[in-house]
PDB file of N, CA and C in Angstrom:
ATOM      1  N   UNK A   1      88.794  99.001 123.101  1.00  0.00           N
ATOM      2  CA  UNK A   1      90.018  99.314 123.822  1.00  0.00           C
ATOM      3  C   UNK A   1      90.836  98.041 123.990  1.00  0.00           C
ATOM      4  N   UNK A   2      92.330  98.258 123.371  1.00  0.00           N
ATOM      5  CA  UNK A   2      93.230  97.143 124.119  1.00  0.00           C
ATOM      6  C   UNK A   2      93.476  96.857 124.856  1.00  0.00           C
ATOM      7  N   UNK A   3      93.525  95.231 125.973  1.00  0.00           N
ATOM      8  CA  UNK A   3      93.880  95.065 126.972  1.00  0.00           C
ATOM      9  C   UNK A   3      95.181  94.385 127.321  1.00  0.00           C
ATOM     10  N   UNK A   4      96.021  94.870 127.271  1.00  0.00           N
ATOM     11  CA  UNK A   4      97.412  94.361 127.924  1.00  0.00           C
ATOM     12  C   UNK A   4      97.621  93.102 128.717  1.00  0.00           C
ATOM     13  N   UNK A   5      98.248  92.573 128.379  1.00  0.00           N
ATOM     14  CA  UNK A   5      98.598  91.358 129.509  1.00  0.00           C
ATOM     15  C   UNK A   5      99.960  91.908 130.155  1.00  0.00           C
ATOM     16  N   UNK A   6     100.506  91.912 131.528  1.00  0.00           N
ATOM     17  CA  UNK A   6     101.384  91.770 132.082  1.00  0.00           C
ATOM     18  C   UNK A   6     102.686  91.484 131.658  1.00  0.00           C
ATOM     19  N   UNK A   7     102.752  90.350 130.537  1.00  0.00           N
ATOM     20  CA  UNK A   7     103.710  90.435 129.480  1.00  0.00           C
ATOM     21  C   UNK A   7     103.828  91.087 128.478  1.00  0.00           C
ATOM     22  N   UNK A   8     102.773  91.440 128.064  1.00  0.00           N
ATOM     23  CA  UNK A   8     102.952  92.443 126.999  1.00  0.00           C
ATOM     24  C   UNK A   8     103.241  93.825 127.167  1.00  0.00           C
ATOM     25  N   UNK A   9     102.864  94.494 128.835  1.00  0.00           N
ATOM     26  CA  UNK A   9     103.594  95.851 128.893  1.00  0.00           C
ATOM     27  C   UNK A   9     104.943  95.561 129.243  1.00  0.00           C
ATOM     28  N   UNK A  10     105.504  94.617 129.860  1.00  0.00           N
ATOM     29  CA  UNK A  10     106.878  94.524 129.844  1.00  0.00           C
ATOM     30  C   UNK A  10     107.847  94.222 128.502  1.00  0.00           C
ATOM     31  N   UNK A  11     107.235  93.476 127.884  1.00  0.00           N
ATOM     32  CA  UNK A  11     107.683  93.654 126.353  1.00  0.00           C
ATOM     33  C   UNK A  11     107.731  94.700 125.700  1.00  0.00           C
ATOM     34  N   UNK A  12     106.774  95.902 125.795  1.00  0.00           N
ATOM     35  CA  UNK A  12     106.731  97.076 125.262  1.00  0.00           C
ATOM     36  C   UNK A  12     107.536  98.063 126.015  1.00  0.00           C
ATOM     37  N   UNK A  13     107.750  97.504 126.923  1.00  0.00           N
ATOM     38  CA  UNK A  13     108.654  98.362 128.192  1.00  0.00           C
ATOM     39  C   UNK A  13     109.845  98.087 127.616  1.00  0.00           C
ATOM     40  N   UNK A  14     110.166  97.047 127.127  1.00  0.00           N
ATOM     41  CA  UNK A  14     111.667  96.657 127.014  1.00  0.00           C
ATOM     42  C   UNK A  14     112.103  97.194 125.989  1.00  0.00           C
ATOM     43  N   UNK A  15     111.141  96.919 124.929  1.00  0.00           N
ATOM     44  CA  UNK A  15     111.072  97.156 123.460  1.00  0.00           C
ATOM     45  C   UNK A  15     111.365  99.071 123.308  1.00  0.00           C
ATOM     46  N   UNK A  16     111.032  99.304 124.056  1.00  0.00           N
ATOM     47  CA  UNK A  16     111.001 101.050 123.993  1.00  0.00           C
ATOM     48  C   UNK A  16     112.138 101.544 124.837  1.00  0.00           C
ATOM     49  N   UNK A  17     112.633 100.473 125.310  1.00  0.00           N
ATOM     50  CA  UNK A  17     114.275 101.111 125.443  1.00  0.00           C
ATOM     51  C   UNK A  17     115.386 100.096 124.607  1.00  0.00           C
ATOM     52  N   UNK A  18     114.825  99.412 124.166  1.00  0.00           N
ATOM     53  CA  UNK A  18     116.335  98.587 123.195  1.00  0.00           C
ATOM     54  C   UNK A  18     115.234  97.837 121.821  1.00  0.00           C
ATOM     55  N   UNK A  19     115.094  98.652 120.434  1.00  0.00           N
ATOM     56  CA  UNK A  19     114.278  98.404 120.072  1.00  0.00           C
ATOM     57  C   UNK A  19     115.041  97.271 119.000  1.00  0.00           C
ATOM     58  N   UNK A  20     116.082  97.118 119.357  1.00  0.00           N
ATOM     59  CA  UNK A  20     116.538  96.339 118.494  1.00  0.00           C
ATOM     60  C   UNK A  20     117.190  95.525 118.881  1.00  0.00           C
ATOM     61  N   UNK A  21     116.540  94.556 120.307  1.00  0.00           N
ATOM     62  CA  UNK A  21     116.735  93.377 121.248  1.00  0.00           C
ATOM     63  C   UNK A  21     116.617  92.287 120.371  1.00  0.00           C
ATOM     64  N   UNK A  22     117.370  91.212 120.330  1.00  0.00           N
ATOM     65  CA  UNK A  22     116.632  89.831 119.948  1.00  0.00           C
ATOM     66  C   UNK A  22     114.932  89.385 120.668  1.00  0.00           C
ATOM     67  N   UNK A  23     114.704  88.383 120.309  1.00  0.00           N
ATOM     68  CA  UNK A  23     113.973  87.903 120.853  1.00  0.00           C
ATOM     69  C   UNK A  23     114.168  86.887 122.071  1.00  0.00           C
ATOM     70  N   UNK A  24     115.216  86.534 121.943  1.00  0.00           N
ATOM     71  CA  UNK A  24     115.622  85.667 122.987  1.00  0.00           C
ATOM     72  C   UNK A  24     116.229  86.600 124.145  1.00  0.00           C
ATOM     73  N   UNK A  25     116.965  87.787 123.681  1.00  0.00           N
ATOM     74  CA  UNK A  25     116.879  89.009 124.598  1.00  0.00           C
ATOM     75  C   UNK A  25     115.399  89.062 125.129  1.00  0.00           C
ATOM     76  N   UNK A  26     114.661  89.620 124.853  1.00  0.00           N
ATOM     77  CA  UNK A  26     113.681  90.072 125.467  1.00  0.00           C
ATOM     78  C   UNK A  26     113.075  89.257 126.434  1.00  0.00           C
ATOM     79  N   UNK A  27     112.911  87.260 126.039  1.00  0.00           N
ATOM     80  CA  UNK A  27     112.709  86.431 126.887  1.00  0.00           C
ATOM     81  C   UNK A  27     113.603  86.403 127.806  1.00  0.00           C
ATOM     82  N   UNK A  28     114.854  86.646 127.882  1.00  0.00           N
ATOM     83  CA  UNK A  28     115.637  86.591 129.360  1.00  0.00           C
ATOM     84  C   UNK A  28     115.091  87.706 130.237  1.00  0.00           C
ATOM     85  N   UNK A  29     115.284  88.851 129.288  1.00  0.00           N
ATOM     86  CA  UNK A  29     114.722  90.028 130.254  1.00  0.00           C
ATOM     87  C   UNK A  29     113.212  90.231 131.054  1.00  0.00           C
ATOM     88  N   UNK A  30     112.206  89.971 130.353  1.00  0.00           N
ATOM     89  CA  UNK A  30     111.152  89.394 130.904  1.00  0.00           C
ATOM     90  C   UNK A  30     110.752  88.142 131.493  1.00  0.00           C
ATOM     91  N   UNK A  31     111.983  86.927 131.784  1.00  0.00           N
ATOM     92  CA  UNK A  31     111.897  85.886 132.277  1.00  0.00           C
ATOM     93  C   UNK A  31     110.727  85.306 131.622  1.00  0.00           C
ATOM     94  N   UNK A  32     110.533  85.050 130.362  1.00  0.00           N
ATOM     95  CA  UNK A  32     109.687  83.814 129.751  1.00  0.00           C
ATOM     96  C   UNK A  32     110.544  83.224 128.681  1.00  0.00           C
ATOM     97  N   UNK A  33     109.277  82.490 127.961  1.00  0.00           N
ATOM     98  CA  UNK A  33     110.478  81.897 126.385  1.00  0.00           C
ATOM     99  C   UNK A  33     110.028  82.291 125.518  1.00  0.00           C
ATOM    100  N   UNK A  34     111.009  82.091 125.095  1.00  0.00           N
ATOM    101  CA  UNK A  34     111.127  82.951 123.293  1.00  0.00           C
ATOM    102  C   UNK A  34     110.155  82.596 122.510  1.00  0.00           C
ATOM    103  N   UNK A  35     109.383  81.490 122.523  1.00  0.00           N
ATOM    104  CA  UNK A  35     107.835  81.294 122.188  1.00  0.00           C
ATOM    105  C   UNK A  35     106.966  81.782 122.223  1.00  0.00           C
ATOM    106  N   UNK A  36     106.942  82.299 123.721  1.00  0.00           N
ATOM    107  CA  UNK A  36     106.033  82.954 124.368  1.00  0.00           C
ATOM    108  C   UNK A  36     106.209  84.752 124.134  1.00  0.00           C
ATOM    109  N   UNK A  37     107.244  84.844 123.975  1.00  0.00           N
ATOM    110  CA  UNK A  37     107.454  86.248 123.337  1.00  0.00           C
ATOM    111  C   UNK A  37     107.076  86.793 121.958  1.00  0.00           C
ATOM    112  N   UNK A  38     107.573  85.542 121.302  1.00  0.00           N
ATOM    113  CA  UNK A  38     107.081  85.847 119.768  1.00  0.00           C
ATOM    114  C   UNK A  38     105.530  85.707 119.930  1.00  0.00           C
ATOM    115  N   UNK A  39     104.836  85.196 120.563  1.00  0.00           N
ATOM    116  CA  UNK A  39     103.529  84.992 120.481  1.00  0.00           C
ATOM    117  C   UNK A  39     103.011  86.405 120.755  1.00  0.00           C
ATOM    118  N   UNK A  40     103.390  87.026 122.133  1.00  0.00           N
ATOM    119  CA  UNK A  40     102.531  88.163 122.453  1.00  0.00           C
ATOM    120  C   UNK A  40     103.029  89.465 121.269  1.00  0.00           C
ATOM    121  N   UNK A  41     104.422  89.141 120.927  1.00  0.00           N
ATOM    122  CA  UNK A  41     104.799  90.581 119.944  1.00  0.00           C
ATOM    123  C   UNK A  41     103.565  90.175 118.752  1.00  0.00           C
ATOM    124  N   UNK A  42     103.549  89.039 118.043  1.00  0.00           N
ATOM    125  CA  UNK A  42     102.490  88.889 117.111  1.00  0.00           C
ATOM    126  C   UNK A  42     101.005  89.433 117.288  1.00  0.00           C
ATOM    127  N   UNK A  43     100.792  89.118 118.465  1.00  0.00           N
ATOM    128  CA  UNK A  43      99.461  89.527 119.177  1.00  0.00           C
ATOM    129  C   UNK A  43      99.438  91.595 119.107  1.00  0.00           C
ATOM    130  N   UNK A  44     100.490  91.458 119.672  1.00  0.00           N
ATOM    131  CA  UNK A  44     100.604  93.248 119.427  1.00  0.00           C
ATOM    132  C   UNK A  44     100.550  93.275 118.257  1.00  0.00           C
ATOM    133  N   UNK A  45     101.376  93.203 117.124  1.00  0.00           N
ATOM    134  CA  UNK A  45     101.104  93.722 115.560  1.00  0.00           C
ATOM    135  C   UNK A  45     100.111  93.614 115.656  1.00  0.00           C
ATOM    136  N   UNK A  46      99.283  92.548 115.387  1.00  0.00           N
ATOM    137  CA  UNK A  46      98.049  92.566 114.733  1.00  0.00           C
ATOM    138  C   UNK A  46      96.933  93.218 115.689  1.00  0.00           C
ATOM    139  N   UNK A  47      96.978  93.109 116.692  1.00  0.00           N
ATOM    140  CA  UNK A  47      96.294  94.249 117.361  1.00  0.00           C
ATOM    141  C   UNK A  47      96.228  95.295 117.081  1.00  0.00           C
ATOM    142  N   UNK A  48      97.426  96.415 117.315  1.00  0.00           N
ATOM    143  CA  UNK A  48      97.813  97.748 117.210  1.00  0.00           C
ATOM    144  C   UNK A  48      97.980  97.863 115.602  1.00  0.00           C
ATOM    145  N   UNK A  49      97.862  96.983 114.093  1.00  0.00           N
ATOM    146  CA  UNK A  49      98.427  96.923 113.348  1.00  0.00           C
ATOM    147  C   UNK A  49      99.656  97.579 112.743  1.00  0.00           C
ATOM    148  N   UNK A  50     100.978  97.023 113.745  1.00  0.00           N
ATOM    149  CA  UNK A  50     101.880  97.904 112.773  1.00  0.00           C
ATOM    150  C   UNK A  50     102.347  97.093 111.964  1.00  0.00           C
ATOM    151  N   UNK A  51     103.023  97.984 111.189  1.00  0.00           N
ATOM    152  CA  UNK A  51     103.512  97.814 109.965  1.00  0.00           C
ATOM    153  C   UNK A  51     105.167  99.189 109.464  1.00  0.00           C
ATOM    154  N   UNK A  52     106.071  98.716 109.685  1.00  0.00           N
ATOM    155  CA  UNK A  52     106.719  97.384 110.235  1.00  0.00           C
ATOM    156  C   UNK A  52     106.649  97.414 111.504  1.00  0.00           C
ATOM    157  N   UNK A  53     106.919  96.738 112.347  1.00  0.00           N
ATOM    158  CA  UNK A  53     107.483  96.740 113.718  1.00  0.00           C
ATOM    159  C   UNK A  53     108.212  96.789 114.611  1.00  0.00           C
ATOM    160  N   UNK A  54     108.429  98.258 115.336  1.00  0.00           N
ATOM    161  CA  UNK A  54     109.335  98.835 115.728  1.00  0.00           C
ATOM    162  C   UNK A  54     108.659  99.586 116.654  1.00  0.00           C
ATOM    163  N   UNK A  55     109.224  99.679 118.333  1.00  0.00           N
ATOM    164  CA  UNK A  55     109.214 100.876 118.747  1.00  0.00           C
ATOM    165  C   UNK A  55     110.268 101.634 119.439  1.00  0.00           C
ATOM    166  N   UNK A  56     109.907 103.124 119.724  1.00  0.00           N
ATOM    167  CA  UNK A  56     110.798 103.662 119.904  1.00  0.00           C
ATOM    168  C   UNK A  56     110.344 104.456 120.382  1.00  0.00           C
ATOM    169  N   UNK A  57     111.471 105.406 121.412  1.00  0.00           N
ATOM    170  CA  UNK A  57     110.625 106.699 122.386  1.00  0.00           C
ATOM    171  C   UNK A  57     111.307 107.840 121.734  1.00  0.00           C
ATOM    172  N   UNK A  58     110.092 108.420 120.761  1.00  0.00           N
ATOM    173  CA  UNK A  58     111.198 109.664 119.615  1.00  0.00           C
ATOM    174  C   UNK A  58     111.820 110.953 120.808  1.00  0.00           C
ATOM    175  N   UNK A  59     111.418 111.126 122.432  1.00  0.00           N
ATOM    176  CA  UNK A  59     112.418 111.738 123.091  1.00  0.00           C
ATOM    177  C   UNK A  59     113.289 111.356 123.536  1.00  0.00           C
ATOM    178  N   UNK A  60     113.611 110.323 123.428  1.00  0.00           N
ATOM    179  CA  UNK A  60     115.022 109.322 123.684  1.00  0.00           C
ATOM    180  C   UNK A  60     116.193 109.792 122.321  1.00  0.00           C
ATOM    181  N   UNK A  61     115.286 110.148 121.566  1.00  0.00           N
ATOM    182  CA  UNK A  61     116.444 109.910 120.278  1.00  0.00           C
ATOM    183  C   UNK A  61     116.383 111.340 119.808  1.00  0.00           C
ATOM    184  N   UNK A  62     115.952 112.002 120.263  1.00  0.00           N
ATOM    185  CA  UNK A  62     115.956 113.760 120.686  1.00  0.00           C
ATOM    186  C   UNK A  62     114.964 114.621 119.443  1.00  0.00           C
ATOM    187  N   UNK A  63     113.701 113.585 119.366  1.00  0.00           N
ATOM    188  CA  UNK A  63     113.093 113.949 118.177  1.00  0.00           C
ATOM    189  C   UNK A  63     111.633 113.987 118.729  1.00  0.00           C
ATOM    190  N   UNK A  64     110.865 115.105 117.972  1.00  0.00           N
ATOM    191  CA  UNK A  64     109.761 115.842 118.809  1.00  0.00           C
ATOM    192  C   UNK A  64     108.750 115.330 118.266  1.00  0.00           C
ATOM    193  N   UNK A  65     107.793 114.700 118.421  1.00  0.00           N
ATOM    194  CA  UNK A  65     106.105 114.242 117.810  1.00  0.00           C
ATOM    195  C   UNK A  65     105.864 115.189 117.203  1.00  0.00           C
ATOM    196  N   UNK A  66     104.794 115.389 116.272  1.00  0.00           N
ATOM    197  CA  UNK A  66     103.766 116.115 115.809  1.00  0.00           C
ATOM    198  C   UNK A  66     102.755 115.581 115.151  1.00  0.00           C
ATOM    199  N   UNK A  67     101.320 116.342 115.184  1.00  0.00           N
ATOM    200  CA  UNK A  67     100.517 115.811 114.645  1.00  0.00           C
ATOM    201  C   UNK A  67     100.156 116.768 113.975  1.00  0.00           C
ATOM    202  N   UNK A  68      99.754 116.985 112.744  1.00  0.00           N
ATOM    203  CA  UNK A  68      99.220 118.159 111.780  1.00  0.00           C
ATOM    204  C   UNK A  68      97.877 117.362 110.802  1.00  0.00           C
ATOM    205  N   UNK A  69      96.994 118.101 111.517  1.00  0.00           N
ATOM    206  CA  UNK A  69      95.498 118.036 110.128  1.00  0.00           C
ATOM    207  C   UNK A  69      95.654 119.314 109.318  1.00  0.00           C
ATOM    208  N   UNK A  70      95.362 118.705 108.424  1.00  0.00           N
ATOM    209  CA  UNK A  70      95.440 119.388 106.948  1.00  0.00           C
ATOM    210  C   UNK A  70      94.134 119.001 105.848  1.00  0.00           C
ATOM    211  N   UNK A  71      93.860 120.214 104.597  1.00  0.00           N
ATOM    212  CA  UNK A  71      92.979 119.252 103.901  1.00  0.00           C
ATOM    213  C   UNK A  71      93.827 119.395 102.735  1.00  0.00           C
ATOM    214  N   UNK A  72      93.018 119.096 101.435  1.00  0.00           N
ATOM    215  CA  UNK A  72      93.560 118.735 100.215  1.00  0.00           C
ATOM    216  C   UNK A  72      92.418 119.734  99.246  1.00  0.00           C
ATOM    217  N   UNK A  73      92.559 120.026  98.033  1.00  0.00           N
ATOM    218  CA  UNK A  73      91.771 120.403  97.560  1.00  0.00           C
ATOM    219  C   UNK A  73      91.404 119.657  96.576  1.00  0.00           C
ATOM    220  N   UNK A  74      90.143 119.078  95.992  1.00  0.00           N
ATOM    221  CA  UNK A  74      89.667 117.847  95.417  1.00  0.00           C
ATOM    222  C   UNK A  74      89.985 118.225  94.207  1.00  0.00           C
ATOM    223  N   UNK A  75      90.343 119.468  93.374  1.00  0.00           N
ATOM    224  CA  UNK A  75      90.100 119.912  91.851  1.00  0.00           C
ATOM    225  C   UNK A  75      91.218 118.825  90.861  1.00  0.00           C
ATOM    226  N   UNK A  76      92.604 118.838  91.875  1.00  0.00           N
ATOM    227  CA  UNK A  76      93.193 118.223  91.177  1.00  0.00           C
ATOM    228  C   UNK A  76      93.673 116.832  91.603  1.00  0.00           C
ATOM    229  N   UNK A  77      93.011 115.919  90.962  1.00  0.00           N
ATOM    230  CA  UNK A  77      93.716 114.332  91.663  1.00  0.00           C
ATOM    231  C   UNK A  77      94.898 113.995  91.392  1.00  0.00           C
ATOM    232  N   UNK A  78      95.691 114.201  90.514  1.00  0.00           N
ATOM    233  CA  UNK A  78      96.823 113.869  90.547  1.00  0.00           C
ATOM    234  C   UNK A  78      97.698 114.402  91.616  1.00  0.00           C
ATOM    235  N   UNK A  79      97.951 115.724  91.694  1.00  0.00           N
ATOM    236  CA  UNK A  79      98.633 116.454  92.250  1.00  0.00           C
ATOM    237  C   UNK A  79      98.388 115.792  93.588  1.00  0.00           C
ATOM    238  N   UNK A  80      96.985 115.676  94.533  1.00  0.00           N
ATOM    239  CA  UNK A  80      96.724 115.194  95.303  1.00  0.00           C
ATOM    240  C   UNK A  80      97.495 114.048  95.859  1.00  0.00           C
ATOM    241  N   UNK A  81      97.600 112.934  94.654  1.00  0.00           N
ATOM    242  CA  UNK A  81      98.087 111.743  95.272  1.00  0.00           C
ATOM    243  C   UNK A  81      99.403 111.751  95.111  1.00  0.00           C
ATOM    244  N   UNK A  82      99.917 112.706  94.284  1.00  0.00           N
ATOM    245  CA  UNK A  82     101.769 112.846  94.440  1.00  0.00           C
ATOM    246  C   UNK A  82     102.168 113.504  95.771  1.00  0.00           C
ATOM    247  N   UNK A  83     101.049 114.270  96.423  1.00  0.00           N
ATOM    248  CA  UNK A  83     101.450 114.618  97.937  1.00  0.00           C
ATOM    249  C   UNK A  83     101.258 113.810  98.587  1.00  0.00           C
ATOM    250  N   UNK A  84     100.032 113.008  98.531  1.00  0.00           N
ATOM    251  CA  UNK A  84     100.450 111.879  99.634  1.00  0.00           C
ATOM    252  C   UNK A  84     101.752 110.924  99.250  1.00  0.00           C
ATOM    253  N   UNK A  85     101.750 110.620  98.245  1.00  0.00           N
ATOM    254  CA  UNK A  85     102.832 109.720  98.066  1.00  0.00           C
ATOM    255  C   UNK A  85     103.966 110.252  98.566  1.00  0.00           C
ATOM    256  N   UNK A  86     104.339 111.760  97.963  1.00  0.00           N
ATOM    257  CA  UNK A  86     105.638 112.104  98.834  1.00  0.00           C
ATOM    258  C   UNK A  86     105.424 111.913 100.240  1.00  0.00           C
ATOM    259  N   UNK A  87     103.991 112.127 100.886  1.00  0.00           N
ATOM    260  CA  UNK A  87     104.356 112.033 102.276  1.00  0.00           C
ATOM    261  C   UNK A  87     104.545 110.893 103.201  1.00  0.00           C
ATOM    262  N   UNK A  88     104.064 109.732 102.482  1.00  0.00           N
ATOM    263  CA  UNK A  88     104.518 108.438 103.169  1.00  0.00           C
ATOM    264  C   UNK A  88     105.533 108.049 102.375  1.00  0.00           C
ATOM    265  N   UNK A  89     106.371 108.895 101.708  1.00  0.00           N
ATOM    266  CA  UNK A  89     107.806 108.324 101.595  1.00  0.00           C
ATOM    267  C   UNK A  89     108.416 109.018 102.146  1.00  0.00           C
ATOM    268  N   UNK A  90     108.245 110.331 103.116  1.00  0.00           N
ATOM    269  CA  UNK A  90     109.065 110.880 103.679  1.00  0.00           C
ATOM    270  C   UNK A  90     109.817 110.441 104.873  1.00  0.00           C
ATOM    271  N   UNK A  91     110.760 110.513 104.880  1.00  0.00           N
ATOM    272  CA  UNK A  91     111.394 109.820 106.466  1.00  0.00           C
ATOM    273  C   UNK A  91     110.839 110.136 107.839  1.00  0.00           C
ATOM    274  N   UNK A  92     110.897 111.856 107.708  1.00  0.00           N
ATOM    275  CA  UNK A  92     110.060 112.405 108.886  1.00  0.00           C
ATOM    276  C   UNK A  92     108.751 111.780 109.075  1.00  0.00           C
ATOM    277  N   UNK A  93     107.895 111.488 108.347  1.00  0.00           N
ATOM    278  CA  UNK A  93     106.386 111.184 108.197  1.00  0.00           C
ATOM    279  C   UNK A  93     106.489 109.475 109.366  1.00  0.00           C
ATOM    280  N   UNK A  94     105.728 109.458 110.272  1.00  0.00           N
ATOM    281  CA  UNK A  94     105.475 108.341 110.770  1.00  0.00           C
ATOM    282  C   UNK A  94     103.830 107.498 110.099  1.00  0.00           C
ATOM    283  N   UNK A  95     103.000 108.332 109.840  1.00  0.00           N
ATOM    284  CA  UNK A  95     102.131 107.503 109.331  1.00  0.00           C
ATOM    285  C   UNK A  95     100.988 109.100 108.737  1.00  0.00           C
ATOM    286  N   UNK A  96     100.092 108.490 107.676  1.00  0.00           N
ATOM    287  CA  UNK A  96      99.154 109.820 107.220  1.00  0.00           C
ATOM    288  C   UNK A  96      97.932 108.562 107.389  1.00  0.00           C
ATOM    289  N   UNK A  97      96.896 109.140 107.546  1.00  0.00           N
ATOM    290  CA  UNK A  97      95.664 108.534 107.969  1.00  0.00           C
ATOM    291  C   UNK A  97      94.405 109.911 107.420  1.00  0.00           C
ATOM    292  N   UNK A  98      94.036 109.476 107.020  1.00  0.00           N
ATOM    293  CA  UNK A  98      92.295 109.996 105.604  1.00  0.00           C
ATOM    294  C   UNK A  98      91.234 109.999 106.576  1.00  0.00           C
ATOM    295  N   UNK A  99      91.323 111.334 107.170  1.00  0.00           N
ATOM    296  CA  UNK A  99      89.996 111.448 108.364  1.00  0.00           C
ATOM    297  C   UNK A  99      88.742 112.766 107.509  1.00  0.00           C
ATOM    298  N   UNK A 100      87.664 112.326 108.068  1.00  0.00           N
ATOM    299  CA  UNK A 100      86.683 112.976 107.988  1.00  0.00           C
ATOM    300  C   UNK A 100      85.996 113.244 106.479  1.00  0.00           C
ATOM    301  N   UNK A 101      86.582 112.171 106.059  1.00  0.00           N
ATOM    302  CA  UNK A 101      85.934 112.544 104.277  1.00  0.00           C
ATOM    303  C   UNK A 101      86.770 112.386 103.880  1.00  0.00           C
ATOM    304  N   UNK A 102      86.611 112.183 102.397  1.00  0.00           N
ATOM    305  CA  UNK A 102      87.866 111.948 101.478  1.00  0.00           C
ATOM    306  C   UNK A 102      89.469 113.107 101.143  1.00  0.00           C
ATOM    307  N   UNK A 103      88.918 114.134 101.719  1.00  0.00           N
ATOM    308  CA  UNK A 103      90.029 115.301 101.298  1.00  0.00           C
ATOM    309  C   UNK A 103      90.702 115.979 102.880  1.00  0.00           C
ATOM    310  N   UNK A 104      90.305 115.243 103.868  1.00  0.00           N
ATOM    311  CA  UNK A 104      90.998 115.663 105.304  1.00  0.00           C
ATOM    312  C   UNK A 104      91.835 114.755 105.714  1.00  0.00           C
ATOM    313  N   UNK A 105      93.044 115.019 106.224  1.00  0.00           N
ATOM    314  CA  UNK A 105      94.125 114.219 106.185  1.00  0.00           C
ATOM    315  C   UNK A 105      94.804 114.770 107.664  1.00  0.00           C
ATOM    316  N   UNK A 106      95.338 113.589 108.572  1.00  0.00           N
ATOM    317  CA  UNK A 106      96.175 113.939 109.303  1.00  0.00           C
ATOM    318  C   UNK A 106      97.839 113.284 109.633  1.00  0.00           C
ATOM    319  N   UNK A 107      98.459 113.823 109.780  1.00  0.00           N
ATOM    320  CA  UNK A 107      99.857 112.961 110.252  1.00  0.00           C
ATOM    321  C   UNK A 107     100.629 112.830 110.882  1.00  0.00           C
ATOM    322  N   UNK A 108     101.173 112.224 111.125  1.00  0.00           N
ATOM    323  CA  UNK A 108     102.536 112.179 112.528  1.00  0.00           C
ATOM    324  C   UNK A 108     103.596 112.230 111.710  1.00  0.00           C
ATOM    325  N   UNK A 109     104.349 113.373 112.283  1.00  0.00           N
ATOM    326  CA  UNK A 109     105.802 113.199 111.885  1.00  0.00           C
ATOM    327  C   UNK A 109     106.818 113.502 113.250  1.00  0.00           C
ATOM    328  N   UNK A 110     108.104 113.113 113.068  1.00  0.00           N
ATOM    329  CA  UNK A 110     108.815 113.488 114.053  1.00  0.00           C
ATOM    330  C   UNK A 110     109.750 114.129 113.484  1.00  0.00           C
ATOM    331  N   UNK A 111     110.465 115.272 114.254  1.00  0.00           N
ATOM    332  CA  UNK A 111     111.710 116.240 113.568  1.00  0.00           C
ATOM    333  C   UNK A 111     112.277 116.830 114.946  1.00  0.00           C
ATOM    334  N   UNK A 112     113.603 116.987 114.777  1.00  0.00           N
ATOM    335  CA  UNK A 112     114.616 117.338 115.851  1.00  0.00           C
ATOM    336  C   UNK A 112     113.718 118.733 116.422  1.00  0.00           C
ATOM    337  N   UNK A 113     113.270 119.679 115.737  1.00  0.00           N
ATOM    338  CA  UNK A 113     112.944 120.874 116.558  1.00  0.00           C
ATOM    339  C   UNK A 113     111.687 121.669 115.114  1.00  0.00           C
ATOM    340  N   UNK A 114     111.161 122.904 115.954  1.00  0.00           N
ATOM    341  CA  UNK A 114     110.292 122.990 115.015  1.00  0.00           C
ATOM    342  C   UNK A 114     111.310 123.952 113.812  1.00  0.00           C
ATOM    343  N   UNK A 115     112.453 124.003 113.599  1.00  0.00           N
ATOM    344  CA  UNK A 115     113.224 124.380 112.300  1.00  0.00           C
ATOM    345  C   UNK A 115     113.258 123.485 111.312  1.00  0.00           C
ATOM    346  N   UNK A 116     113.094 122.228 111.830  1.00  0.00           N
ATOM    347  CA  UNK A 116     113.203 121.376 110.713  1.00  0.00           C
ATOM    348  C   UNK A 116     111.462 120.983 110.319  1.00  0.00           C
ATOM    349  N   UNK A 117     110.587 121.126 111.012  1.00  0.00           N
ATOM    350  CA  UNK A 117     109.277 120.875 110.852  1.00  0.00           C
ATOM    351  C   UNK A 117     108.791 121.886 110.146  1.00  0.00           C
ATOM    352  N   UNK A 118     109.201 123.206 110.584  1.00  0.00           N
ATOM    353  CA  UNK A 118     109.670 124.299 109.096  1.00  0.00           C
ATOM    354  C   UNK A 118     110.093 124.154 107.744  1.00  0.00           C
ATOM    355  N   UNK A 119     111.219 123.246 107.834  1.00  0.00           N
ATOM    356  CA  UNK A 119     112.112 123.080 106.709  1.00  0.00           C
ATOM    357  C   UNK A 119     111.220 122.122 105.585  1.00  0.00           C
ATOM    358  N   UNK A 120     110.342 120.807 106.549  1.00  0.00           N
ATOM    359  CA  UNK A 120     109.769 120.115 106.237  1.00  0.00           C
ATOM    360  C   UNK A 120     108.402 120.448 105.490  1.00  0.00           C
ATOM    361  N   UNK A 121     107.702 121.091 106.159  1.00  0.00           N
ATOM    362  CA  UNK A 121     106.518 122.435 105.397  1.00  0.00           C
ATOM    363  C   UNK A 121     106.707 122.496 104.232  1.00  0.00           C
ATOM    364  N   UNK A 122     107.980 123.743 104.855  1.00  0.00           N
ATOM    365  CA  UNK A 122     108.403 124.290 103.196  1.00  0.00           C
ATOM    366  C   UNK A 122     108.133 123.314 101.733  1.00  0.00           C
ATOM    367  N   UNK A 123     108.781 122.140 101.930  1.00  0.00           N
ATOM    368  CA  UNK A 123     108.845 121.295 100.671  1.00  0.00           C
ATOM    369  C   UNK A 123     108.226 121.079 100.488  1.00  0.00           C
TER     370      UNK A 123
END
């Protein structure tokens, strides 16, 4: 389990309402220095590993979570990996992650409402 420092939930606090603060923003707003900021955001990536780095509150921006497990059927590999590929190039798609064996798959996506998580299916 991760343990937070005091600066680092206020950084994530800040970060999740202006995700596209400077850094020297964020040190005024949290009253430290910009050293010290870049240090703990680094500490978060590589902690939490993201990739890129960004956050954001998808009900702020009027867009709904989801998580969907799904499997795959092993017969055909190609086909297989052209779906994943479409799905981490999809915009909606926040991340796909390979649970429980090689052919179970789950993902986060976000979409304005479930019409478009429909729409998204479909394809």
């Amino acid at each position: 389990m991760l343990k937070l420092s005091p600066l680092q939930k206020k950084i994530l606090a800040e970060i999740t309402w202006d995700s596209r603060a400077s850094v020297e923003e964020l040190a005024r707003r949290v009253s430290a220095r910009a050293h010290t900021v870049r240090y703990a955001i680094q500490q978060l990536t590589e902690a939490l590993h993201l990739q890129p780095f960004c956050f954001s509150d998808p009900f702020k921006q009027g867009l709904v979570p989801h998580r969907i497990l799904f499997s795959l059927d092993s017969s055909d590999l190609t086909r297989r990996q052209k779906i994943i590929e479409f799905l981490i190039a999809a915009p909606e798609v926040t991340w796909v992650q390979e649970i429980f064996g090689r052919y179970h798959f789950l993902i986060a996506l976000r979409t304005r409402g479930m019409q478009d998580l429909k729409m998204f299916l479909k394809s």
